[in-house]
N, C-alpha and C. Protein backbone atom coordinates (compact mmCIF):
# COMPACT_ATOMS: atom_id res chain seq x y z
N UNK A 1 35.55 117.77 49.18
CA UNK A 1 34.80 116.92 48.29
C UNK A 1 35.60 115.67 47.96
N UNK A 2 36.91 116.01 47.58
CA UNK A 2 37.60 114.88 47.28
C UNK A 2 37.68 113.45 48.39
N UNK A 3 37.60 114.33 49.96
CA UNK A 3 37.79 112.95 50.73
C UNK A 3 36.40 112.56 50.76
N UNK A 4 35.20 113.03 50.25
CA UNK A 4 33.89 112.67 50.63
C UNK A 4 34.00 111.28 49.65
N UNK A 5 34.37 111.67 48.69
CA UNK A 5 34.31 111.10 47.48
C UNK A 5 35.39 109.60 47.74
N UNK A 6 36.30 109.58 48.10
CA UNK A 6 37.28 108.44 48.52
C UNK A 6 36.19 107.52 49.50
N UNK A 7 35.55 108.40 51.12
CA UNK A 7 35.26 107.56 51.60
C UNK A 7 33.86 107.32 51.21
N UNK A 8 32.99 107.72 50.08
CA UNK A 8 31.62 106.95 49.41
C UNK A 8 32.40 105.96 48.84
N UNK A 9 33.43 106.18 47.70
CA UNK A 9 33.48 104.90 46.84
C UNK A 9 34.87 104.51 47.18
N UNK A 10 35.65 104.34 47.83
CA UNK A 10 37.05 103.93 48.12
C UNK A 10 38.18 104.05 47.02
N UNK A 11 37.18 104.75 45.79
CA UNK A 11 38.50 105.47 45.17
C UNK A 11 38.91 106.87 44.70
N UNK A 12 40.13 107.01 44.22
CA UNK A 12 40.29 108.77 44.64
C UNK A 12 39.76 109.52 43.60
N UNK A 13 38.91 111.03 43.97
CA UNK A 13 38.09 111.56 43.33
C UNK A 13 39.43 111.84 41.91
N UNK A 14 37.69 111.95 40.41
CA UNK A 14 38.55 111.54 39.04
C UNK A 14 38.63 113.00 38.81
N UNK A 15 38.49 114.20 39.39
CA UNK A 15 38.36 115.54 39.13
C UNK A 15 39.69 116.11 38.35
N UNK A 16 39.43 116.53 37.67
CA UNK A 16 41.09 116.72 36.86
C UNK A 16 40.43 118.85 36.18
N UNK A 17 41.50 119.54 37.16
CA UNK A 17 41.25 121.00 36.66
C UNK A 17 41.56 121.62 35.18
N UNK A 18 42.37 120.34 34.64
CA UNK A 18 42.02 121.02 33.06
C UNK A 18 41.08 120.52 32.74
N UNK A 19 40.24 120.16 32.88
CA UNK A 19 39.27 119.85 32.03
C UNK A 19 38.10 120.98 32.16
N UNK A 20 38.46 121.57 33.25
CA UNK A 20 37.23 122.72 33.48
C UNK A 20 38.20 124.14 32.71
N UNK A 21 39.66 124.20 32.51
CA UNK A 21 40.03 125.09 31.69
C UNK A 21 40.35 124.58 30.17
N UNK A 22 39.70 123.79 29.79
CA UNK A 22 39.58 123.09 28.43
C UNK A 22 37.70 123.71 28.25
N UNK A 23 36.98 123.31 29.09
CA UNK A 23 35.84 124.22 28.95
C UNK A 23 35.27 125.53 28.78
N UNK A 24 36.46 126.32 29.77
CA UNK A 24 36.50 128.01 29.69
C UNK A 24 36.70 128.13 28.35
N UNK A 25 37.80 127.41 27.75
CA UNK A 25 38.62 127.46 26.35
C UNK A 25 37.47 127.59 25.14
N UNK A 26 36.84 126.50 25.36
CA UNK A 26 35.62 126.41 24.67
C UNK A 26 34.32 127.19 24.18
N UNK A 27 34.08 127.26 26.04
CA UNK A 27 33.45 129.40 25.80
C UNK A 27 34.05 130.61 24.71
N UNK A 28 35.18 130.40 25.64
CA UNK A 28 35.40 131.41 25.00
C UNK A 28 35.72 131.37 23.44
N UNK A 29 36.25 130.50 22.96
CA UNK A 29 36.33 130.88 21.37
C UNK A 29 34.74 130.34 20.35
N UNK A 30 33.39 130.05 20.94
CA UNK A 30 32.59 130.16 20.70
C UNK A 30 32.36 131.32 20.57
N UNK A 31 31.77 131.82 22.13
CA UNK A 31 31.43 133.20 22.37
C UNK A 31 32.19 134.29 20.91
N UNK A 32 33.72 134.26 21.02
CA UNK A 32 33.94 135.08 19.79
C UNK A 32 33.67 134.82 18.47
N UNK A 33 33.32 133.62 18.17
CA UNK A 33 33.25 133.18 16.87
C UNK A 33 31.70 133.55 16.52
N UNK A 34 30.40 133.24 17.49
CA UNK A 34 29.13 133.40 17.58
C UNK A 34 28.55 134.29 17.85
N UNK A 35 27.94 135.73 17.38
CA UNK A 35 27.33 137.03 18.10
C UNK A 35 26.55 136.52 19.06
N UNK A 36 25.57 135.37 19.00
CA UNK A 36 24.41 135.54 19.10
C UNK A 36 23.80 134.21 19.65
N UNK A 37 23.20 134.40 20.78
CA UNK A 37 21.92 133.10 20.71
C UNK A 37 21.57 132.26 19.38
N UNK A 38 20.69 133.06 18.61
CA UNK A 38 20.22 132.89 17.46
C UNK A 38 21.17 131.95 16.14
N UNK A 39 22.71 132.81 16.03
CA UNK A 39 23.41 131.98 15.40
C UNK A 39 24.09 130.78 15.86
N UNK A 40 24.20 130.38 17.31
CA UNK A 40 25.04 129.82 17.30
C UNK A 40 23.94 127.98 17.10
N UNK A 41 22.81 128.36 16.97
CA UNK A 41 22.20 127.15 16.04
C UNK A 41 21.82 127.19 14.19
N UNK A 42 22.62 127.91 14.28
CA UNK A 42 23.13 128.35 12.38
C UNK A 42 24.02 127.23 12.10
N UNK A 43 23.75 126.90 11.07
CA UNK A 43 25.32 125.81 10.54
C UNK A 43 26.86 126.31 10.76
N UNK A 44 27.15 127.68 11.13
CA UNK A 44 28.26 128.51 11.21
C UNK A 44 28.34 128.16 12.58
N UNK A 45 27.17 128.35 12.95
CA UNK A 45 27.53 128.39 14.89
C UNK A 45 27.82 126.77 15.20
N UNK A 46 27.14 126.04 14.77
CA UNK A 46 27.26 124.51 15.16
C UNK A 46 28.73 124.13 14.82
N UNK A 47 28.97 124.53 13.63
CA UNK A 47 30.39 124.29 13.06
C UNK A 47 31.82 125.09 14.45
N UNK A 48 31.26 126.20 14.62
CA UNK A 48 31.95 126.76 15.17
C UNK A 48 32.29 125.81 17.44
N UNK A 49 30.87 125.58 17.01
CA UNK A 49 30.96 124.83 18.43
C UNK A 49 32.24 123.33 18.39
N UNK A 50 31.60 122.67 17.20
CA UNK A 50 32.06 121.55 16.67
C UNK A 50 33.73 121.36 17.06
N UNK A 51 34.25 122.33 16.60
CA UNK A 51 35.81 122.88 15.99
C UNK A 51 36.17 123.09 17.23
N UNK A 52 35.91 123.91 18.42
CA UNK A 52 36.07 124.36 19.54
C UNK A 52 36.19 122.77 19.92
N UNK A 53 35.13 121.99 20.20
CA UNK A 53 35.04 121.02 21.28
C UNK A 53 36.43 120.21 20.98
N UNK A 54 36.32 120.08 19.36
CA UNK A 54 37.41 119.47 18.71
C UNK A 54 38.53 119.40 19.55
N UNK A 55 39.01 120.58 19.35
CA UNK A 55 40.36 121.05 19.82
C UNK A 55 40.73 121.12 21.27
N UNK A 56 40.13 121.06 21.94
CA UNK A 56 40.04 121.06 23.73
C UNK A 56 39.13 119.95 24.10
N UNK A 57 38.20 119.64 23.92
CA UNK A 57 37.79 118.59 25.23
C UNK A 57 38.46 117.40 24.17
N UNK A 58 38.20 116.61 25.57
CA UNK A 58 38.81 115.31 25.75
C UNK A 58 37.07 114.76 26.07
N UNK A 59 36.66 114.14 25.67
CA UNK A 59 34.67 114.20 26.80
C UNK A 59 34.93 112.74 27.66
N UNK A 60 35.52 111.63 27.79
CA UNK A 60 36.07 111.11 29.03
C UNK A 60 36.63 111.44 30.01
N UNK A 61 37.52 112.65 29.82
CA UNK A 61 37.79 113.07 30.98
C UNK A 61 36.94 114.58 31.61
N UNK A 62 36.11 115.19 30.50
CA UNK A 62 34.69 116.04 31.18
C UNK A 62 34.01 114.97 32.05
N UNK A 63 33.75 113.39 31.25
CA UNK A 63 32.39 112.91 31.84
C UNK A 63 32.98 112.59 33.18
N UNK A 64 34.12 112.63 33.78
CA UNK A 64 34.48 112.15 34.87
C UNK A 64 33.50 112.36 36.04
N UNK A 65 33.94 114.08 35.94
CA UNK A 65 32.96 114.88 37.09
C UNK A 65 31.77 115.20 36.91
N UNK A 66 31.07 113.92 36.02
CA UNK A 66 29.53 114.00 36.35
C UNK A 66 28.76 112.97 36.81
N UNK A 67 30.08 112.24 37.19
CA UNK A 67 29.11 110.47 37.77
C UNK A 67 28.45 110.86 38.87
N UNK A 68 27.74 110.01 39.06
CA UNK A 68 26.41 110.50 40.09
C UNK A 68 26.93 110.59 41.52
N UNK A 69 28.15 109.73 41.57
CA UNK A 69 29.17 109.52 42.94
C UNK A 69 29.90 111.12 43.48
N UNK A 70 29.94 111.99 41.88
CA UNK A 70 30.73 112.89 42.33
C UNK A 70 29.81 114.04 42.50
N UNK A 71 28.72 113.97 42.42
CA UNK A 71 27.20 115.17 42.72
C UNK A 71 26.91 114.25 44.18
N UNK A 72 27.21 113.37 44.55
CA UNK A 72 26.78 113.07 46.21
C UNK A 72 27.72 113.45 46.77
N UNK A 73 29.01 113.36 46.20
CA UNK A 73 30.09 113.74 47.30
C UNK A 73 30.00 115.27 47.75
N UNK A 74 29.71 116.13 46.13
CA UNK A 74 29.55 117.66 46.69
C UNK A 74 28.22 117.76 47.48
N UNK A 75 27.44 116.73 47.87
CA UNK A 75 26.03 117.15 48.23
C UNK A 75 26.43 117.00 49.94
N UNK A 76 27.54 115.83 50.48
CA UNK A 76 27.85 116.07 51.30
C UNK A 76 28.60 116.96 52.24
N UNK A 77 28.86 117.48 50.96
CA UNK A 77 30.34 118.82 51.19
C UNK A 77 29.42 120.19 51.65
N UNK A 78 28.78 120.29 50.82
CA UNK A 78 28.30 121.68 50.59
C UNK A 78 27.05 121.66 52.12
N UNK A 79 27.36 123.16 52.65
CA UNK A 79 26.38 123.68 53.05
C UNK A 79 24.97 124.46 52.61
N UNK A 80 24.22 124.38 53.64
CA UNK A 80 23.11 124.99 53.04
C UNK A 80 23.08 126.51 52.91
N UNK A 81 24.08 126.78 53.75
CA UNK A 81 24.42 128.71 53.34
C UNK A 81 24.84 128.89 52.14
N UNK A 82 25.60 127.54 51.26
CA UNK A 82 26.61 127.92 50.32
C UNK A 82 25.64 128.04 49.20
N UNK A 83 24.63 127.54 49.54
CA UNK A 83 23.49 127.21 47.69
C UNK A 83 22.64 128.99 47.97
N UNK A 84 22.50 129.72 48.55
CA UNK A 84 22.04 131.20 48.63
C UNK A 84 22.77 131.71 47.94
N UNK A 85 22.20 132.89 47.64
CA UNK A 85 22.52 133.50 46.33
C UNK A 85 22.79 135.32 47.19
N UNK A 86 23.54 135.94 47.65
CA UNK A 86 24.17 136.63 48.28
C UNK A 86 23.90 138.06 47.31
């Protein structure tokens, strides 16, 4: 993906892997803080989301890997065996 991504836009893909373990991070201390679907649109749950994002994301460097450049590059990458569900 990364060289797809160099040779669409001639510069080097902005993918940075903490930011997807700054997200796990996020899950997970929701998930424990929130039982429930239901609460986590409670003022407790929102708060609880809030505090999480706080503390781990960075959201410039999430929004990196969602420019539209970096969903064509995986569109060139990926096979059509790989989108089946096994």
């Amino acid at each position: 993906m990364s060289s797809a991504y160099t040779e669409l836009t001639g510069e080097e893909d902005p993918y940075d892997p903490e930011a997807d373990q700054a997200v796990r991070l996020v899950v997970g201390e929701v998930g424990a803080e929130v039982g429930s679907v239901d609460e986590l649109v409670t003022p407790g749950g929102i708060a609880a989301v809030a505090q999480a994002c706080a503390r781990h994301i960075d959201p410039t460097r999430i929004l990196c890997g969602h420019y539209p450049s970096v969903y064509i590059s995986w569109m060139y990458t990926i096979e059509a065996d790989d989108l089946t569900l096994s």
